[in-house]
N, C-alpha and C. Protein backbone atom coordinates (compact mmCIF):
# COMPACT_ATOMS: atom_id res chain seq x y z
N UNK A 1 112.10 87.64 85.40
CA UNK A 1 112.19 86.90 86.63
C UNK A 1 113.45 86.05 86.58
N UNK A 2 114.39 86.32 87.69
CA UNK A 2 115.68 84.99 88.28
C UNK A 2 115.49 84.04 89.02
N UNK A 3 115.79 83.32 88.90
CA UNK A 3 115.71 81.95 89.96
C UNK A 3 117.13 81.99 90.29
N UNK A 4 117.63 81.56 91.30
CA UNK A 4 118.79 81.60 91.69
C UNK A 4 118.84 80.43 93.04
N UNK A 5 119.34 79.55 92.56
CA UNK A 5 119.25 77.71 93.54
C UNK A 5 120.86 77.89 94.49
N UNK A 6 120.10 78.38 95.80
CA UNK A 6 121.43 78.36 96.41
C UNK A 6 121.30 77.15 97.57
N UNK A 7 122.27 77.19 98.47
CA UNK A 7 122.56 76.01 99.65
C UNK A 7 121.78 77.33 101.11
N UNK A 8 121.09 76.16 101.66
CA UNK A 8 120.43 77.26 103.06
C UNK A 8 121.45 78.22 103.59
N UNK A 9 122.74 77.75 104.09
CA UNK A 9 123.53 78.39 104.90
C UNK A 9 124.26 79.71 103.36
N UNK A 10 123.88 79.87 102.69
CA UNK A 10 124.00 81.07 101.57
C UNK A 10 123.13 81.60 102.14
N UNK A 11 121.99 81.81 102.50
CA UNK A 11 120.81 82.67 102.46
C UNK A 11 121.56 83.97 103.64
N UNK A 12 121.24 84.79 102.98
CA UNK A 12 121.76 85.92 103.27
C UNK A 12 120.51 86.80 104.90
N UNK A 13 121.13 87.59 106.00
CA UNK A 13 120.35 88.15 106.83
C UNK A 13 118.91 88.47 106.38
N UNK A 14 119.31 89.65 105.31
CA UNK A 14 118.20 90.08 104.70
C UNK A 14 117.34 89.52 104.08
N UNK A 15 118.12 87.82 103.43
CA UNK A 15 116.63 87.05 102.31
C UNK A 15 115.81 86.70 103.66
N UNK A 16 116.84 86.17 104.65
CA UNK A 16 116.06 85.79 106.17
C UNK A 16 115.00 86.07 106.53
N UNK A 17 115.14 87.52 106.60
CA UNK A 17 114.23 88.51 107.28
C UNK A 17 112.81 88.74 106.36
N UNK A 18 113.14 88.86 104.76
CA UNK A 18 112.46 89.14 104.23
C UNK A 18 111.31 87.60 104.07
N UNK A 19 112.11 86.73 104.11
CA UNK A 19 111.37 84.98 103.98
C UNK A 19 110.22 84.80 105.01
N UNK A 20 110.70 85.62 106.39
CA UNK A 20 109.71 85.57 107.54
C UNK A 20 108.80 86.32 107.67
N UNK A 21 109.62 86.92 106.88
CA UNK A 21 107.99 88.78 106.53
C UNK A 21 106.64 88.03 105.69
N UNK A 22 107.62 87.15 104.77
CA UNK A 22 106.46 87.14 104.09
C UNK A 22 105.37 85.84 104.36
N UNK A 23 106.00 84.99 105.02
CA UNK A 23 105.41 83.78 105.90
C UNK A 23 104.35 84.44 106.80
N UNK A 24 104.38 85.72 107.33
CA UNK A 24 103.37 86.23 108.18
C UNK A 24 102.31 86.70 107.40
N UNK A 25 102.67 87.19 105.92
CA UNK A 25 101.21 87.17 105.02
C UNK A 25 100.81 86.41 104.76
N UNK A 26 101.10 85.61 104.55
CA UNK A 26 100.57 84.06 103.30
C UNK A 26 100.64 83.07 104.98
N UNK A 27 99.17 82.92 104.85
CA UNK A 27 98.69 81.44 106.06
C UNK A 27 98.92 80.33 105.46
N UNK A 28 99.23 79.92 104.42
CA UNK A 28 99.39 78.70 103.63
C UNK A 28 100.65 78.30 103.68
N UNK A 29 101.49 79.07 104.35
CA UNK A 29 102.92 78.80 104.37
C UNK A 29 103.20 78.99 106.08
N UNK A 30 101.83 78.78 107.07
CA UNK A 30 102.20 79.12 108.48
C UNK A 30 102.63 77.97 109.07
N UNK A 31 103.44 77.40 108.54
CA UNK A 31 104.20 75.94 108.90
C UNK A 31 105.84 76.14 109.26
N UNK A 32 106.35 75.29 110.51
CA UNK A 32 107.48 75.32 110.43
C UNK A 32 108.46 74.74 109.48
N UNK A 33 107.90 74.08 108.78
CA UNK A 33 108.45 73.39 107.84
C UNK A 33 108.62 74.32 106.58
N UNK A 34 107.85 75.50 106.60
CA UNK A 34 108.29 76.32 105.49
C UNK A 34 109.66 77.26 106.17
N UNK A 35 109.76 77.19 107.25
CA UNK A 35 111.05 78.33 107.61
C UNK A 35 112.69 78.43 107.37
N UNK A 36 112.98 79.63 107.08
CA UNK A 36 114.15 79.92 106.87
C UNK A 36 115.32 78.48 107.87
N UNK A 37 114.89 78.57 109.32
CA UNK A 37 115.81 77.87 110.39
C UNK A 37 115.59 76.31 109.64
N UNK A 38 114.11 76.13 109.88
CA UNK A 38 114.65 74.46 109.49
C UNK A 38 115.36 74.05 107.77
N UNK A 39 114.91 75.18 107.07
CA UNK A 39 115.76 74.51 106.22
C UNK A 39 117.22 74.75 106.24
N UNK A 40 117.88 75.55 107.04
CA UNK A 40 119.64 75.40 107.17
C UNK A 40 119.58 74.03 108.41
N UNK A 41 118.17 73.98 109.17
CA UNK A 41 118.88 72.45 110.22
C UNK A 41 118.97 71.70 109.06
N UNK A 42 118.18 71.58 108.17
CA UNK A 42 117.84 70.28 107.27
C UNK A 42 119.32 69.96 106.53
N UNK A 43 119.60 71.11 106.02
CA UNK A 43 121.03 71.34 105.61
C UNK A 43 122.20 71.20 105.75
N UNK A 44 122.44 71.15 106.96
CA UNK A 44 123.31 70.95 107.97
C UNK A 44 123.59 69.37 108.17
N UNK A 45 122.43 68.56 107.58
CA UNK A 45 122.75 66.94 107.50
C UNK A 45 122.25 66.59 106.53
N UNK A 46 121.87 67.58 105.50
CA UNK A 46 121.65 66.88 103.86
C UNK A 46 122.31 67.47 103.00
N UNK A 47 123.09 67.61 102.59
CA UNK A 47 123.84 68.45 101.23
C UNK A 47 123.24 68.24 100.35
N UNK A 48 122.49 68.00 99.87
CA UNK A 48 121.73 68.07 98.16
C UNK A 48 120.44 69.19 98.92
N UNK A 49 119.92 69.44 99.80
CA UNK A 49 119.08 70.50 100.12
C UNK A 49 119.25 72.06 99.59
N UNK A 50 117.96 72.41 99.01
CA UNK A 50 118.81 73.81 98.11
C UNK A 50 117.93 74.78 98.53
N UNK A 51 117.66 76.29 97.84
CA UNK A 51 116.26 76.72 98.40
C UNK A 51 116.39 77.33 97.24
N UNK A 52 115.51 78.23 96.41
CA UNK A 52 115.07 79.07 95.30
C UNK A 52 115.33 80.44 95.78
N UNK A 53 115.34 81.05 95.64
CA UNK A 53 115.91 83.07 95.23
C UNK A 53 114.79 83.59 94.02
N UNK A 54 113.57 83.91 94.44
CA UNK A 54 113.38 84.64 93.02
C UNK A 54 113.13 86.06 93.33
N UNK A 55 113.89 86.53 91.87
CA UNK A 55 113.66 88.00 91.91
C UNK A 55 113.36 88.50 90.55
N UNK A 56 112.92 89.68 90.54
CA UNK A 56 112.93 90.36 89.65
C UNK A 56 112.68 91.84 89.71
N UNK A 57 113.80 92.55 88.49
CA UNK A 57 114.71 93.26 88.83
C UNK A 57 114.99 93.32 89.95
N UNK A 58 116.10 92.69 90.06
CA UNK A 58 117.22 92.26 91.07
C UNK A 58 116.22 92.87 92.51
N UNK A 59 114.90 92.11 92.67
CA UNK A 59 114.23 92.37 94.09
C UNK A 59 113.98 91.23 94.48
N UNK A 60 113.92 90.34 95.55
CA UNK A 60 113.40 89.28 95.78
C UNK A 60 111.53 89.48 95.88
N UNK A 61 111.43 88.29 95.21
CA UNK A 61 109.75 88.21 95.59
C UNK A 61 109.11 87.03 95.87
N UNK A 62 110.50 85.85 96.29
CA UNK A 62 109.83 84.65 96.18
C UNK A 62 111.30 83.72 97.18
């Protein structure tokens, strides 16, 4: 497993897409506050804001 601590506006189309895929399985995360958008708004006026990347073999799963 990688962890990989990037800045919101890094997050790539695809982690995007895949972040919202998986927000539609998991109800525990059916908050806007877990989403891809607010954390680049959050970003956008906090610079120490980061987000996690995990993968393994080079797949995201987290």
């Amino acid at each position: 497993m990688d962890i990989h601590v990037i800045e919101p506006h890094q997050i790539t189309e695809a982690q995007r897409a895949l972040w919202v895929s998986m927000m539609t399985v998991q109800q525990t995360t059916d908050s806007p506050f877990f989403h891809p958008e607010y954390a680049a708004a959050i970003g956008g006026f906090r610079k120490q804001v980061r987000v996690a990347v995990v993968t393994e073999q080079s797949q995201p799963v987290a």
